[in-house]
C-alpha atoms as a PDB file:
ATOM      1  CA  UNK A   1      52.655  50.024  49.481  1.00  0.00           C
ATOM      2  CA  UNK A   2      52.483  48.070  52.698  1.00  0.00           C
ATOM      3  CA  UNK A   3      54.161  49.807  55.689  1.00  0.00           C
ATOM      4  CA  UNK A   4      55.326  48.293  59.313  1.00  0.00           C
ATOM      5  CA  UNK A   5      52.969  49.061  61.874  1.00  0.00           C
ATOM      6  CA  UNK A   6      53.504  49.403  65.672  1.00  0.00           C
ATOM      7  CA  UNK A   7      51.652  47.363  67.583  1.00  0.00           C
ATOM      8  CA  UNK A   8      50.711  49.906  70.192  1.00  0.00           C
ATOM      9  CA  UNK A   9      47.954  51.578  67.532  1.00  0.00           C
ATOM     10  CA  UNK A  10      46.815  48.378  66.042  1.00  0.00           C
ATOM     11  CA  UNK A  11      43.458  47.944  67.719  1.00  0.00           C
ATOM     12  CA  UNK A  12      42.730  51.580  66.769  1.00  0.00           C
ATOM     13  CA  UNK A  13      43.604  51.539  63.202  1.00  0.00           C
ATOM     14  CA  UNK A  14      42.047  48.292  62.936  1.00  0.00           C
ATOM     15  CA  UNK A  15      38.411  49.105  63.589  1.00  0.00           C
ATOM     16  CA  UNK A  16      39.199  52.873  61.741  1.00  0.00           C
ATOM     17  CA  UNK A  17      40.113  51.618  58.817  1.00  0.00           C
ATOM     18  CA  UNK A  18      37.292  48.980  58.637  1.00  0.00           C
ATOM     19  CA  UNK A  19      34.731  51.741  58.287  1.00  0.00           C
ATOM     20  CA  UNK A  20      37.071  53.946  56.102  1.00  0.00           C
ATOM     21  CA  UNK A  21      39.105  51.915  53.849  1.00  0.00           C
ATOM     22  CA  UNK A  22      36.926  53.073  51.169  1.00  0.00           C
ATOM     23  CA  UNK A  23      36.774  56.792  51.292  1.00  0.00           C
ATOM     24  CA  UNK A  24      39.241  58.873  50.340  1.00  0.00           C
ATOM     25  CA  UNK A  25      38.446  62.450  52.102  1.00  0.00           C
ATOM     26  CA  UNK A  26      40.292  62.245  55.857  1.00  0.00           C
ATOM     27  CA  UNK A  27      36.323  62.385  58.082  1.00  0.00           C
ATOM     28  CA  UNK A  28      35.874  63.230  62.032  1.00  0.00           C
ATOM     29  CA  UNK A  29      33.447  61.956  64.650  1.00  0.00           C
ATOM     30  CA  UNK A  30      31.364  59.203  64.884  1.00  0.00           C
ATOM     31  CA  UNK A  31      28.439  60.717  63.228  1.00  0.00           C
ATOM     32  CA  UNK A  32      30.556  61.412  59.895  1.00  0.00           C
ATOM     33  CA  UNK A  33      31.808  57.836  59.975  1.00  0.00           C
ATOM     34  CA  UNK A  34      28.088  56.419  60.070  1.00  0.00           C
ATOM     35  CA  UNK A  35      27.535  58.969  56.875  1.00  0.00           C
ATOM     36  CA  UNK A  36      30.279  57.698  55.227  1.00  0.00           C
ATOM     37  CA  UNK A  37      29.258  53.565  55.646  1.00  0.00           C
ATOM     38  CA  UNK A  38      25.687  54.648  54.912  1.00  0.00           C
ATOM     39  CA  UNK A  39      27.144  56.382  51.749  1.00  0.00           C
ATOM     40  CA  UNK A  40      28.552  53.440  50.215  1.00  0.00           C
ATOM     41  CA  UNK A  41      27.477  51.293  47.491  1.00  0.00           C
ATOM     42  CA  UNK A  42      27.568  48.389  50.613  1.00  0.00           C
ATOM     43  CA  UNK A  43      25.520  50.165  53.191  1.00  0.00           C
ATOM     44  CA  UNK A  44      25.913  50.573  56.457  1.00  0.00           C
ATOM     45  CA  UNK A  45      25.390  46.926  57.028  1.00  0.00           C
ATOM     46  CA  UNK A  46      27.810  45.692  54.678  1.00  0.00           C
ATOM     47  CA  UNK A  47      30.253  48.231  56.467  1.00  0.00           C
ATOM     48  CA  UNK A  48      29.666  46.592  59.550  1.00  0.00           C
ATOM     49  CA  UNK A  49      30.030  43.076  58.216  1.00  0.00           C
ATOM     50  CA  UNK A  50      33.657  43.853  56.718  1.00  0.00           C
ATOM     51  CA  UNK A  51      34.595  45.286  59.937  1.00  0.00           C
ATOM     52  CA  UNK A  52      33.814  42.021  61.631  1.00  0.00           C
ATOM     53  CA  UNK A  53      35.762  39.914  59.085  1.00  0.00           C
ATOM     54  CA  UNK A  54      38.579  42.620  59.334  1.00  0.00           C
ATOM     55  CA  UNK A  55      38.819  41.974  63.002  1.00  0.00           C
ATOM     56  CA  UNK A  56      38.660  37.885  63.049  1.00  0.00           C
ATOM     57  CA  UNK A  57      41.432  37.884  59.804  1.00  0.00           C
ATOM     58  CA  UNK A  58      43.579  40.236  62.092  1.00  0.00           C
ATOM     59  CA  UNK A  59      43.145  38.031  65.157  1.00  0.00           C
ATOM     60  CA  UNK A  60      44.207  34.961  63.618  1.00  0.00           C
ATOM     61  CA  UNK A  61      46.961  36.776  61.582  1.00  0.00           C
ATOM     62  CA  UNK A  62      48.078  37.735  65.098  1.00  0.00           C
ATOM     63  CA  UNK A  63      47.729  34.334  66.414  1.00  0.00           C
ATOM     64  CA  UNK A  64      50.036  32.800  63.876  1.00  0.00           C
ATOM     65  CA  UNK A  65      52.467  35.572  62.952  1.00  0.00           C
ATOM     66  CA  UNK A  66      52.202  39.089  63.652  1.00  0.00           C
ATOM     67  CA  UNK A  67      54.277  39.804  60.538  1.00  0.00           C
ATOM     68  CA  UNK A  68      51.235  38.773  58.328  1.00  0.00           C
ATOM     69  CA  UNK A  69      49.888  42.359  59.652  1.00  0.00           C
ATOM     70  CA  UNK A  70      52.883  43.822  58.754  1.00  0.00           C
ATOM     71  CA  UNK A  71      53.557  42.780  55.451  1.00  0.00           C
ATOM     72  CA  UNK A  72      49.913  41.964  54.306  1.00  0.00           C
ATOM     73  CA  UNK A  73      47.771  45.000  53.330  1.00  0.00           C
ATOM     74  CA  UNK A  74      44.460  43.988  53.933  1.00  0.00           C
ATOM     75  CA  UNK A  75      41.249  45.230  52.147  1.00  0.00           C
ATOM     76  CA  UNK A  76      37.532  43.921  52.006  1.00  0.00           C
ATOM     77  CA  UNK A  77      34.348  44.972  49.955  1.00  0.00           C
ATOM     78  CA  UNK A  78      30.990  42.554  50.695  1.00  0.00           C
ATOM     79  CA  UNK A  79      33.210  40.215  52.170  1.00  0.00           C
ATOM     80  CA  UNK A  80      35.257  40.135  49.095  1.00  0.00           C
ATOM     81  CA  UNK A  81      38.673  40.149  50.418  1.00  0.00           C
ATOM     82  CA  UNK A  82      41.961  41.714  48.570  1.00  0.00           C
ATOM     83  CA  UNK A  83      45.537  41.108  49.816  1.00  0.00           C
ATOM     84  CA  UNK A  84      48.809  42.534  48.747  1.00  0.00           C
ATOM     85  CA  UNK A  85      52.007  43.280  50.015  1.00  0.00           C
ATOM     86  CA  UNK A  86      55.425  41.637  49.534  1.00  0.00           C
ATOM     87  CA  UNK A  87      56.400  38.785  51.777  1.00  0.00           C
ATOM     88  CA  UNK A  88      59.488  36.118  52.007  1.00  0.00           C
ATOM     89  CA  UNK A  89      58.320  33.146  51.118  1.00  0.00           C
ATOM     90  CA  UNK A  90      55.282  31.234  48.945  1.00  0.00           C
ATOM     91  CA  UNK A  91      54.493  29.747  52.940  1.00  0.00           C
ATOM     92  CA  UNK A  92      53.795  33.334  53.818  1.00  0.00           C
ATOM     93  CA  UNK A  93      51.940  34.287  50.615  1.00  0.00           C
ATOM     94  CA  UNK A  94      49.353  30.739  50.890  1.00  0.00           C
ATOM     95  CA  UNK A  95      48.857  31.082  55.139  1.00  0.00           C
ATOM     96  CA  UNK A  96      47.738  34.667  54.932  1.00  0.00           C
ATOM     97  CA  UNK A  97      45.242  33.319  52.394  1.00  0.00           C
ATOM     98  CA  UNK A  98      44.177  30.515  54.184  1.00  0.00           C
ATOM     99  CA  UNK A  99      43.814  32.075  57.382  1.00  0.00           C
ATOM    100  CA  UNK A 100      41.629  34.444  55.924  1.00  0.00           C
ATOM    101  CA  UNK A 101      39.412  31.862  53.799  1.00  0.00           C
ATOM    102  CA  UNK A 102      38.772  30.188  57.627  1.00  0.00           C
ATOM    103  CA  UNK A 103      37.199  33.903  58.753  1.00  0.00           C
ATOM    104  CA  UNK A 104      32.638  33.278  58.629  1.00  0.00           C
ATOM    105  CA  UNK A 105      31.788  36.239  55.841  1.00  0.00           C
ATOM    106  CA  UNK A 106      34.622  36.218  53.816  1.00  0.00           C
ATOM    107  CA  UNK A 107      33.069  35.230  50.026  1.00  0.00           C
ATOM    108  CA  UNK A 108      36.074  35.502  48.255  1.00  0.00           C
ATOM    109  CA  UNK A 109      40.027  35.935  48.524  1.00  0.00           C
ATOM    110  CA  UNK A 110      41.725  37.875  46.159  1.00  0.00           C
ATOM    111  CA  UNK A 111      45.490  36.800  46.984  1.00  0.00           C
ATOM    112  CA  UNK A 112      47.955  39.527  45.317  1.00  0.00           C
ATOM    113  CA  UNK A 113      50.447  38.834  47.368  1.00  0.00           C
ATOM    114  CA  UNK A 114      54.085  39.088  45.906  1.00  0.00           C
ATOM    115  CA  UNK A 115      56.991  36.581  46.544  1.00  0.00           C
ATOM    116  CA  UNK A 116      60.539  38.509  47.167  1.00  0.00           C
ATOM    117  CA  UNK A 117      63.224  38.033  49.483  1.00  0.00           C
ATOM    118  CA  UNK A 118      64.770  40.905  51.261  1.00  0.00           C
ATOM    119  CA  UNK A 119      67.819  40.806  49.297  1.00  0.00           C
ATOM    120  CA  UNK A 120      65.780  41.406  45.711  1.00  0.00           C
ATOM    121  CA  UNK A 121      65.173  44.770  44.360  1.00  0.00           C
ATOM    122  CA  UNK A 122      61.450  45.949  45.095  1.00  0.00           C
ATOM    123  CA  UNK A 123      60.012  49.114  43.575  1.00  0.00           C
ATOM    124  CA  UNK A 124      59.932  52.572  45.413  1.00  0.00           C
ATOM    125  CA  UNK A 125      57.874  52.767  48.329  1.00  0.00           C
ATOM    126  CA  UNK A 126      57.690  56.746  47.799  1.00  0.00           C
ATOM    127  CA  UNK A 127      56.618  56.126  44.324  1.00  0.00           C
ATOM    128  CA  UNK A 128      53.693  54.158  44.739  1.00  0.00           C
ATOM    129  CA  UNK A 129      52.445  56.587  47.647  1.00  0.00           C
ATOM    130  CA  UNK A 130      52.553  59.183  45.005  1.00  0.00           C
ATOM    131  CA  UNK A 131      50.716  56.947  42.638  1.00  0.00           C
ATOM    132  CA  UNK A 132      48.296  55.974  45.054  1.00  0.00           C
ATOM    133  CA  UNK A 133      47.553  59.381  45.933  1.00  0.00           C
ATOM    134  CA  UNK A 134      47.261  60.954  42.735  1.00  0.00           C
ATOM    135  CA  UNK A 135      44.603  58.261  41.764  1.00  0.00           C
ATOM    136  CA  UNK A 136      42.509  58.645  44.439  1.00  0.00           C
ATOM    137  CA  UNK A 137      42.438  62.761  43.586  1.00  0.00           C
ATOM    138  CA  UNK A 138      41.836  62.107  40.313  1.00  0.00           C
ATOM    139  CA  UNK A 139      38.424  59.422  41.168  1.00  0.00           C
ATOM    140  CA  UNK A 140      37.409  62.352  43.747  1.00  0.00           C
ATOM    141  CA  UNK A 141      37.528  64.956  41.097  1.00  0.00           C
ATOM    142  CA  UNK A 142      35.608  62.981  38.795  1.00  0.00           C
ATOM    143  CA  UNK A 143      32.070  63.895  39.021  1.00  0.00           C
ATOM    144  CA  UNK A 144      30.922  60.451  37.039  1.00  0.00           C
ATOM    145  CA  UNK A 145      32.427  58.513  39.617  1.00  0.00           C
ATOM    146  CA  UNK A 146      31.040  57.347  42.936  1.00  0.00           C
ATOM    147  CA  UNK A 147      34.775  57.531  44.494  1.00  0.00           C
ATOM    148  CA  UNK A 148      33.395  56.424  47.625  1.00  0.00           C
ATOM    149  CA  UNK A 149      33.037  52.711  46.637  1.00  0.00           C
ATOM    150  CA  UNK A 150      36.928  52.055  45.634  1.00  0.00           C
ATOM    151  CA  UNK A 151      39.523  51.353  47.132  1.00  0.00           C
ATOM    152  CA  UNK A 152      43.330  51.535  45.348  1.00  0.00           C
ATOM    153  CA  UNK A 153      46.347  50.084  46.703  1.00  0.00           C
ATOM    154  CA  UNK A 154      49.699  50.415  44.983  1.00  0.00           C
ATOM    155  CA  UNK A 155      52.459  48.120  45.203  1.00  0.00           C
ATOM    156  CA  UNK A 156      55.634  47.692  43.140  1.00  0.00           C
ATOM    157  CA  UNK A 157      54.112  50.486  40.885  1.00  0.00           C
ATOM    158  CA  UNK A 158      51.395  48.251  40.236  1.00  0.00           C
ATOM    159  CA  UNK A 159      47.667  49.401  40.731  1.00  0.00           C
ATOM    160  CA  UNK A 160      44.835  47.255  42.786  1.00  0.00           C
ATOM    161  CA  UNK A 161      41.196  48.578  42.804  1.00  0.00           C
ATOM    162  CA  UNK A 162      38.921  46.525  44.525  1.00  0.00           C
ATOM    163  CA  UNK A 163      34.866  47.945  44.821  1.00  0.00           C
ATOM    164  CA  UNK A 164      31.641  48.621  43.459  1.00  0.00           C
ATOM    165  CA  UNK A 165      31.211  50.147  39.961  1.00  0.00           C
ATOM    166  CA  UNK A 166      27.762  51.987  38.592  1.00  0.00           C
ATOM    167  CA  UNK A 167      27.685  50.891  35.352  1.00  0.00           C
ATOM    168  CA  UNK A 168      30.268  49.985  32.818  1.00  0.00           C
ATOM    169  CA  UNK A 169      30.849  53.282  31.896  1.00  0.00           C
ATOM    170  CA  UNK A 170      31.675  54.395  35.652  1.00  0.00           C
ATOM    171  CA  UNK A 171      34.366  51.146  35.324  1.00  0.00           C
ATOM    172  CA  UNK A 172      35.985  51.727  32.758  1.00  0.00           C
ATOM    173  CA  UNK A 173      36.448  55.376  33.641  1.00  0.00           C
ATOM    174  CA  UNK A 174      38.393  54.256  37.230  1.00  0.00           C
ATOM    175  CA  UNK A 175      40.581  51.774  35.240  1.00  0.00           C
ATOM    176  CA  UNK A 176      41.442  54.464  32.717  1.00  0.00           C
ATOM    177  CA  UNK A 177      42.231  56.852  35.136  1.00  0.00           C
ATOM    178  CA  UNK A 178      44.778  54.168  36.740  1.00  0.00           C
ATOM    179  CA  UNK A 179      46.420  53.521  33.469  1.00  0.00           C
ATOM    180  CA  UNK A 180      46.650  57.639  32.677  1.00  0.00           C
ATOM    181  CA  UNK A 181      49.029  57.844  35.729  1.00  0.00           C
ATOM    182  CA  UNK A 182      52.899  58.225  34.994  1.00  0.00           C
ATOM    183  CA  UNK A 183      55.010  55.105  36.285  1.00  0.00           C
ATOM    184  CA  UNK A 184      51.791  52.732  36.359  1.00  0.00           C
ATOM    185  CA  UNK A 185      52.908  49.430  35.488  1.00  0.00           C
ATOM    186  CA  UNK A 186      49.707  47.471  35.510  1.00  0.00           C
ATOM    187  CA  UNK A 187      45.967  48.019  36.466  1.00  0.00           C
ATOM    188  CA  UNK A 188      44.691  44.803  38.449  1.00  0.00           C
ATOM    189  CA  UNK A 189      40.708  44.983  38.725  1.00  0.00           C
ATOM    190  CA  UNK A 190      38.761  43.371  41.114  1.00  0.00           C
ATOM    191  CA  UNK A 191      35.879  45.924  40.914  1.00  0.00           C
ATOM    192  CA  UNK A 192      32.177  44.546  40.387  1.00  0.00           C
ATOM    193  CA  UNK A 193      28.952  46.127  39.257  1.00  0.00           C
ATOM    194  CA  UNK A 194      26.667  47.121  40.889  1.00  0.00           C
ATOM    195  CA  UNK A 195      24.109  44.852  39.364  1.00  0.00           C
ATOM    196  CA  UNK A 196      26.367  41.921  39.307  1.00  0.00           C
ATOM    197  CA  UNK A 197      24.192  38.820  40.865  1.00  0.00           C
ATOM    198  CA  UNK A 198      27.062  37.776  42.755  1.00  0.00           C
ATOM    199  CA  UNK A 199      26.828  40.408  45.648  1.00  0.00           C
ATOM    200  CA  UNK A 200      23.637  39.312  46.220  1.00  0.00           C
ATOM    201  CA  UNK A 201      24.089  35.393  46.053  1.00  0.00           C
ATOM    202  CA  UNK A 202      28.018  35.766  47.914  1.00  0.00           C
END
């Protein structure tokens, strides 16, 4: 679930989470964050790449609203690019895409954005913290899953996994664990094989 920021640790948690957004254990030190990247399905140069898209779709986000970074939880895989988060209006919702569809890298935009004004009911941010969380310990105690290459974000008890899958097998294992959880709503996928052509061609 998408939580306000303060501006003063932007620039930090910008380029952290770049390099980190898919692991789940907490790492320290530059050398364990070049382990990690080189870990990943991606590589270390893919890593780098997302960081650079992640840094131009948070400059113009800045540029024309700084609430975009608020609202808008932003993840990328191969320049595959998943949003979510709640905003105000459809307006919000179709800039934040289009801003990031203008960024050089950026193959695809997954926009999950959700329409609500502030006076509508949303679900419970404390909830889908606790979903969140319990999904990424169960991928990292799975031993037939490279945990490494997903990334989950929860929002409105809804579940978004966006990454790199070994084989169908290893898939259908992360989506199952999603839909085991207790107060899951729905399992959105945007994960791709490994051997899919499309990393390759963009």
């Amino acid at each position: 679930m998408p939580l306000s920021r303060p501006l003063p640790i932007i620039l930090a948690a910008t380029a952290l989470a770049g390099l980190l957004s898919g692991c789940i254990p907490v790492l320290i030190g530059a050398g364990a964050t070049t382990g990690v990247a080189a870990a990943e399905e991606r590589g270390m140069g893919g890593s780098i790449d997302d960081l650079k898209i992640r840094t131009e779709i948070n400059h113009k986000w800045f540029e024309r609203d700084v609430e975009m970074y608020r609202k808008v939880t932003l993840n990328i895989s191969e320049g595959r690019v998943m949003l979510t988060g709640v905003v105000p209006t459809e307006k919000n919702r179709n800039d934040a895409a289009e801003l990031v569809g203008q960024v050089a890298g950026v193959r695809e935009v997954m926009n999950e954005i959700v329409v609500r004004g502030d006076d509508e009911p949303g679900g419970s941010s404390s909830s889908d913290v606790w979903i969140q969380q319990k999904l990424k310990t169960r991928l990292l105690g799975d031993s037939e899953i490279r945990n490494i290459n997903y990334v989950v974000d929860v929002s409105d008890a809804v579940v978004y996994i966006l990454g790199i899958a070994q084989n169908d097998t290893e898939l259908e294992r992360v989506i199952a664990h999603a839909r085991d959880i207790n107060g899951v709503r729905r399992v959105i996928s945007h994960i791709r094989l490994k051997n899919d052509p499309r990393r390759a061609g963009g």
